[in-house]
N, C-alpha and C. Protein backbone atom coordinates (compact mmCIF):
# COMPACT_ATOMS: atom_id res chain seq x y z
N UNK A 1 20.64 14.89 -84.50
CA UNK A 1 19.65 13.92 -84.06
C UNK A 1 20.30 12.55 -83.87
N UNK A 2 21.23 12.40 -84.57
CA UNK A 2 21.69 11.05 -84.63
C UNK A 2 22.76 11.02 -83.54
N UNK A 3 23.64 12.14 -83.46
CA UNK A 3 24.27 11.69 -82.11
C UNK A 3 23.65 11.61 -80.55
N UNK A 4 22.51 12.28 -80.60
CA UNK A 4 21.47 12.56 -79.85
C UNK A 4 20.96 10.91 -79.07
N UNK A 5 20.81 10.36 -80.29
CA UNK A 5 20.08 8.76 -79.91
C UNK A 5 20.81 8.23 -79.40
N UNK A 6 22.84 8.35 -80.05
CA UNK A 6 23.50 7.25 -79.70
C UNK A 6 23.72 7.50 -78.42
N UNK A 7 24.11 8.55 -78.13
CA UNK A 7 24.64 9.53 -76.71
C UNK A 7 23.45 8.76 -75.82
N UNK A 8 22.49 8.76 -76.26
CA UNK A 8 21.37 8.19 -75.36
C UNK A 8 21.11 6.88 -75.49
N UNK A 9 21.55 6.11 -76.42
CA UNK A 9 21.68 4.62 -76.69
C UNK A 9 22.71 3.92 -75.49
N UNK A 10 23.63 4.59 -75.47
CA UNK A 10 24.69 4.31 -74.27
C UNK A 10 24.87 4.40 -73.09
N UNK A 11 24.19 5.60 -72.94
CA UNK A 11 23.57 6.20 -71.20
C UNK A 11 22.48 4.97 -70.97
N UNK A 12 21.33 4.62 -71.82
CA UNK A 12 20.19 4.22 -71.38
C UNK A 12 21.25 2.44 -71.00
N UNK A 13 22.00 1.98 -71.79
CA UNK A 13 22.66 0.79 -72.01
C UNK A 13 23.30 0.43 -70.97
N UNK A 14 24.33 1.33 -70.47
CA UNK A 14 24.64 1.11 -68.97
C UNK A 14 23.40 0.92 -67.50
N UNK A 15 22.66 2.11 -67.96
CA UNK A 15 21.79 2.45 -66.47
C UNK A 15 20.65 0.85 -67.04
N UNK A 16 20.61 0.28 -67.87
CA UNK A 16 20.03 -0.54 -67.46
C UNK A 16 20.72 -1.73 -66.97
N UNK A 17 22.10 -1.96 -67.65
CA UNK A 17 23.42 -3.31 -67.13
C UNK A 17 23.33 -3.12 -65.59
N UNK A 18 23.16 -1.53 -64.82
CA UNK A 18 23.11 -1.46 -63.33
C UNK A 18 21.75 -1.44 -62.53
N UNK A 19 20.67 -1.09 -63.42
CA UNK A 19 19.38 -1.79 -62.51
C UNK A 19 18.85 -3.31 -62.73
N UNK A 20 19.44 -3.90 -63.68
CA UNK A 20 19.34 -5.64 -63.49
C UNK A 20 20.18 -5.77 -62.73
N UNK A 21 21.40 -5.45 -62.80
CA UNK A 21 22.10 -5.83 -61.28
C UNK A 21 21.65 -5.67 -60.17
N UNK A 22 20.96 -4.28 -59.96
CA UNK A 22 20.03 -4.25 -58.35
C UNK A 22 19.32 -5.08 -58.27
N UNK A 23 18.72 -6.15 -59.08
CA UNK A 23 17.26 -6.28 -59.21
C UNK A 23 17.90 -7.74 -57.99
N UNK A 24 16.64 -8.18 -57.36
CA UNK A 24 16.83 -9.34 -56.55
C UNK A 24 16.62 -10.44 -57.16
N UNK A 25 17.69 -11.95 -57.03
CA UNK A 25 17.51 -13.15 -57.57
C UNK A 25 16.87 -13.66 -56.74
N UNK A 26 18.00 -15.09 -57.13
CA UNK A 26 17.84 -16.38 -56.21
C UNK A 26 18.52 -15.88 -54.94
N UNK A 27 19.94 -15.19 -55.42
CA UNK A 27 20.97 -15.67 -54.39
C UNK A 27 20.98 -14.16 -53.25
N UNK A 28 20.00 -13.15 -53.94
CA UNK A 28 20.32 -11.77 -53.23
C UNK A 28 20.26 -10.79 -54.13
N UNK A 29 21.36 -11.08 -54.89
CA UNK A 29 21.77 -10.11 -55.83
C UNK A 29 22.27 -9.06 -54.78
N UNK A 30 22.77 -7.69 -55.57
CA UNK A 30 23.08 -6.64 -55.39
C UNK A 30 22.45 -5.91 -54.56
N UNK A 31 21.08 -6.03 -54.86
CA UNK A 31 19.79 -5.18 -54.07
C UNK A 31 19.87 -5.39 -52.58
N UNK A 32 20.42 -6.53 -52.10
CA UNK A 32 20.65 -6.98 -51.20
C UNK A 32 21.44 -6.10 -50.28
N UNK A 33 22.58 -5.92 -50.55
CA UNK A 33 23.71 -4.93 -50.23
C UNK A 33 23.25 -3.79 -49.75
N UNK A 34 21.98 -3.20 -50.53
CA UNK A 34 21.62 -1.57 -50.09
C UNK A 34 19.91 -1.12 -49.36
N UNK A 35 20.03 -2.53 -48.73
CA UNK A 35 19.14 -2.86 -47.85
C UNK A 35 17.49 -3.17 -48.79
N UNK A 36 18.13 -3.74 -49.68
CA UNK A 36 16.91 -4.26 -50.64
C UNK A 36 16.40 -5.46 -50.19
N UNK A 37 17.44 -6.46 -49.31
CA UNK A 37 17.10 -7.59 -48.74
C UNK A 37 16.08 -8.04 -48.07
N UNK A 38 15.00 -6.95 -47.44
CA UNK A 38 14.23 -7.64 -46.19
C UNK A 38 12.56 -7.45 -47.21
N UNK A 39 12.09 -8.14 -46.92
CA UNK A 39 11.05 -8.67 -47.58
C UNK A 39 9.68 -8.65 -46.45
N UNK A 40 8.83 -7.84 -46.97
CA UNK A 40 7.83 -7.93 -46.07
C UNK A 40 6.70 -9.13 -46.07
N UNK A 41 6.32 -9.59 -45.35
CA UNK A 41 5.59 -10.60 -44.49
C UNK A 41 4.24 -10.85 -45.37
N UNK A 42 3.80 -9.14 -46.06
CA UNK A 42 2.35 -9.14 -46.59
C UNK A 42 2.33 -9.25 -47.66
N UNK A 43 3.31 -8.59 -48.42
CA UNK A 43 3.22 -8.24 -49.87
C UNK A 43 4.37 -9.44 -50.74
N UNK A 44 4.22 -9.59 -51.54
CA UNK A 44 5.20 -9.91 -52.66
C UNK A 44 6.67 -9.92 -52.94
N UNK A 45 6.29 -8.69 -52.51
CA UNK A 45 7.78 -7.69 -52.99
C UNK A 45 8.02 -6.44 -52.49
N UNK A 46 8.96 -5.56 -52.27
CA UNK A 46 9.44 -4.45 -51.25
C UNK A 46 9.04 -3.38 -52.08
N UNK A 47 8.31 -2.10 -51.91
CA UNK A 47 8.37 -0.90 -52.33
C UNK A 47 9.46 -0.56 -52.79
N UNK A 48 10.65 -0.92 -52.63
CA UNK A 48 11.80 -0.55 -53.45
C UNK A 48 11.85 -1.08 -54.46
N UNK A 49 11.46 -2.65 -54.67
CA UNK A 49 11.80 -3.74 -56.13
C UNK A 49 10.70 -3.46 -56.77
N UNK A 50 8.93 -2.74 -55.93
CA UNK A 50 8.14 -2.31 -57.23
C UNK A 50 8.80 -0.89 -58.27
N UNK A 51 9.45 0.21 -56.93
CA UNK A 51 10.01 0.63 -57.97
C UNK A 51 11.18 0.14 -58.71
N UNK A 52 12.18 0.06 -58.53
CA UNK A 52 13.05 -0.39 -59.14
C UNK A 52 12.72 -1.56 -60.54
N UNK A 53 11.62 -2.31 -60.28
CA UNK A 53 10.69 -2.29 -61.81
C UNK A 53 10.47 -1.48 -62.91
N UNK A 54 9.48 -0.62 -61.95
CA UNK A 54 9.05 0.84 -62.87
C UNK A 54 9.96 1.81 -63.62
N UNK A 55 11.35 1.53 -62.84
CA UNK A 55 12.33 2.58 -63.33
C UNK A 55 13.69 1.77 -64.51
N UNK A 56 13.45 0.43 -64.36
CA UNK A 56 13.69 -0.70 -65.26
C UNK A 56 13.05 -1.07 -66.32
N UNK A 57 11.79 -0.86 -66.13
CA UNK A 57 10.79 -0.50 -67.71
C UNK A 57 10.80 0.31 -68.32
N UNK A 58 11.25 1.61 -67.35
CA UNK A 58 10.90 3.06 -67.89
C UNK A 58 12.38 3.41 -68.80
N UNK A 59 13.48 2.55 -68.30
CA UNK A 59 14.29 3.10 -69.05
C UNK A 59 14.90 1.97 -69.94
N UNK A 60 14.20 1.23 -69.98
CA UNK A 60 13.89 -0.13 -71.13
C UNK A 60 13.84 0.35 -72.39
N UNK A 61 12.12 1.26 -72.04
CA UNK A 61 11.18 1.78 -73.51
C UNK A 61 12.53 2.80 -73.65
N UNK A 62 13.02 3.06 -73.18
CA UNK A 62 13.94 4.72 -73.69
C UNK A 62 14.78 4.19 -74.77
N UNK A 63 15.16 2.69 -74.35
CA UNK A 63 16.50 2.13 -74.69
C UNK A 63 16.01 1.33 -75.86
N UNK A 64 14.65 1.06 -76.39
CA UNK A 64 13.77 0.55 -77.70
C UNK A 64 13.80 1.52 -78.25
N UNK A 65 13.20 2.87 -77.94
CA UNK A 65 13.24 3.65 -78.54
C UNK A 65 14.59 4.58 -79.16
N UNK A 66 15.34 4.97 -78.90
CA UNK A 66 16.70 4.96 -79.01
C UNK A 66 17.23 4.29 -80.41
N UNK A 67 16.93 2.58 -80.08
CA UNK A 67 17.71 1.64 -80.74
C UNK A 67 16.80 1.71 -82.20
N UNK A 68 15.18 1.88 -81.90
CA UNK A 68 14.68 2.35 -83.44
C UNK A 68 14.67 3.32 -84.40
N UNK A 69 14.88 4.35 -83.37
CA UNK A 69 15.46 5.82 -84.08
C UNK A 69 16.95 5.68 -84.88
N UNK A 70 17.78 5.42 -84.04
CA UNK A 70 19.11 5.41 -84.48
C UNK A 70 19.01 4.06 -85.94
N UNK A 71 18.15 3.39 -86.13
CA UNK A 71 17.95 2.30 -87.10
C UNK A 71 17.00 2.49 -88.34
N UNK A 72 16.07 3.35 -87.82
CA UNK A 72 15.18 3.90 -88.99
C UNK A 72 16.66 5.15 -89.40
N UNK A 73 17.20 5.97 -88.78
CA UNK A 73 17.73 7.11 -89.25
C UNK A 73 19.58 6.59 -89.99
N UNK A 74 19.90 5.23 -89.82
CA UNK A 74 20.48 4.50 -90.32
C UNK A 74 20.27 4.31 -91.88
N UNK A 75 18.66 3.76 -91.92
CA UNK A 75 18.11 3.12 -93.19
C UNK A 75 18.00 4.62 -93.89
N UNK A 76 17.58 5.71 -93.80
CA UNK A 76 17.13 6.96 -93.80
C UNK A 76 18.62 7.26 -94.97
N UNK A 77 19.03 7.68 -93.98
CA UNK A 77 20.58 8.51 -94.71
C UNK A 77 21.18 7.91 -94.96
């Protein structure tokens, strides 16, 4: 169980260091590059940056969860 979390503490740790990088700033960012750049006229924000949210939260909670398991099972044993 415990290598389980970390194995997944590290996966989740990277894939999130590379979807803040997609994510769009001031200046572009990354997102930019893979045609994240064009911005529609009506909305807010591009169907790609709502997902790229969703999949930035989603593997957020993975990466809380992870970091409390591996910390309760720390205090544990």
């Amino acid at each position: 169980m415990k290598l389980g979390l970390q194995i997944g503490l590290i996966v989740t740790s990277v894939l999130l260091v590379l979807l803040v990088l997609l994510h769009r700033g001031r200046g572009g960012g990354l997102s930019s590059l893979f045609g994240g750049g064009t911005q529609s006229s009506l909305s807010g924000s591009t169907v790609a940056e709502k997902n790229l949210d969703r999949i930035t939260l989603f593997v957020g909670a993975i990466w809380v969860i992870c970091v409390i398991g591996t910390g309760l099972l720390l205090k544990i044993g």
